[in-house]
Protein backbone atom coordinates (compact mmCIF):
# COMPACT_ATOMS: atom_id res chain seq x y z
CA UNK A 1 9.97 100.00 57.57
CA UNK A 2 10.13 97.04 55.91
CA UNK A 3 9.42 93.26 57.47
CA UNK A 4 10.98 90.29 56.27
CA UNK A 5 8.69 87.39 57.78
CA UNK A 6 10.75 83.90 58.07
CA UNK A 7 7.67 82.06 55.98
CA UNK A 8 7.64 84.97 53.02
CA UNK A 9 10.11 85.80 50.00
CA UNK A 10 9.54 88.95 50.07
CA UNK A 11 9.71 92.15 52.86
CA UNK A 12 6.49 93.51 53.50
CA UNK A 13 5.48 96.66 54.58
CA UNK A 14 5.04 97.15 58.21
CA UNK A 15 4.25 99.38 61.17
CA UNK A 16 6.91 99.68 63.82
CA UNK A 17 4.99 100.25 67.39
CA UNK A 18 7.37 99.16 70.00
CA UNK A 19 11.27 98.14 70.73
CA UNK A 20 12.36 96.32 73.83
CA UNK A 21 15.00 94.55 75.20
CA UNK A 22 15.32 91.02 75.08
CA UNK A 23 18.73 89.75 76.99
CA UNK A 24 21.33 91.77 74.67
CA UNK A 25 19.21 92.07 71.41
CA UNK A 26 16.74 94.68 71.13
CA UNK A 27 13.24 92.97 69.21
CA UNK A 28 10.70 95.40 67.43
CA UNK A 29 6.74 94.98 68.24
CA UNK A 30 5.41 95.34 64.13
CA UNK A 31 2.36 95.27 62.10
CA UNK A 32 2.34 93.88 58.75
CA UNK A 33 -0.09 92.19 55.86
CA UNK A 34 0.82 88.77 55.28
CA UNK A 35 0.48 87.02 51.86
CA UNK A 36 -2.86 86.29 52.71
CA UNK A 37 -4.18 89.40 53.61
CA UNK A 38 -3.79 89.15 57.47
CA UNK A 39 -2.83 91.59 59.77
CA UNK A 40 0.01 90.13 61.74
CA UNK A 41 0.69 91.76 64.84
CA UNK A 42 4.69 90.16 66.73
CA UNK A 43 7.80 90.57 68.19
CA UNK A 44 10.57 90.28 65.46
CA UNK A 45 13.96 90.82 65.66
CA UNK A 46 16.39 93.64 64.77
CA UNK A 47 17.68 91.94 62.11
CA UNK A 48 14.58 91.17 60.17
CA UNK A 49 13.84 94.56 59.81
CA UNK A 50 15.02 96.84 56.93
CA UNK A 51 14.51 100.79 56.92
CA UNK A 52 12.86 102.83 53.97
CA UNK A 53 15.53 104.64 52.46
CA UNK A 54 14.37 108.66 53.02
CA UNK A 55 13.68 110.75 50.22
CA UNK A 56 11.27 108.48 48.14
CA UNK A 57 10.67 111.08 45.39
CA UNK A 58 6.62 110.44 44.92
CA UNK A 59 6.63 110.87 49.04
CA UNK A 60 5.07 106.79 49.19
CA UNK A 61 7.17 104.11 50.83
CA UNK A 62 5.62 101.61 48.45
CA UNK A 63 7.21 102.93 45.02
């Protein structure tokens, strides 16, 4: 899945490792590589999170 952190332009590529509740939204525990190079590891919500479409025909998630 993809990650769209508030501070970049761009989604980045991330590692979905937990959902949980939080009231009536559900927020997504992810992993990503910030510009920088850093591993961030947070809580984001739902809506900041955008699927990779199935069927990438060279099998990579990165194009």
């Amino acid at each position: 899945m993809w990650v769209r952190p508030p501070n970049l332009p761009v989604p980045r590529p991330g590692l979905l490792l937990a959902w949980r509740r939080d009231g009536e939204a559900w927020i997504a525990l992810v992993t990503y590589i910030d510009a920088g190079g850093r591993a961030i590891t947070e809580w984001v919500p739902r809506d900041r999170l955008v699927p990779v479409p199935p069927n990438r025909p060279n099998g990579s998630a990165y194009g």
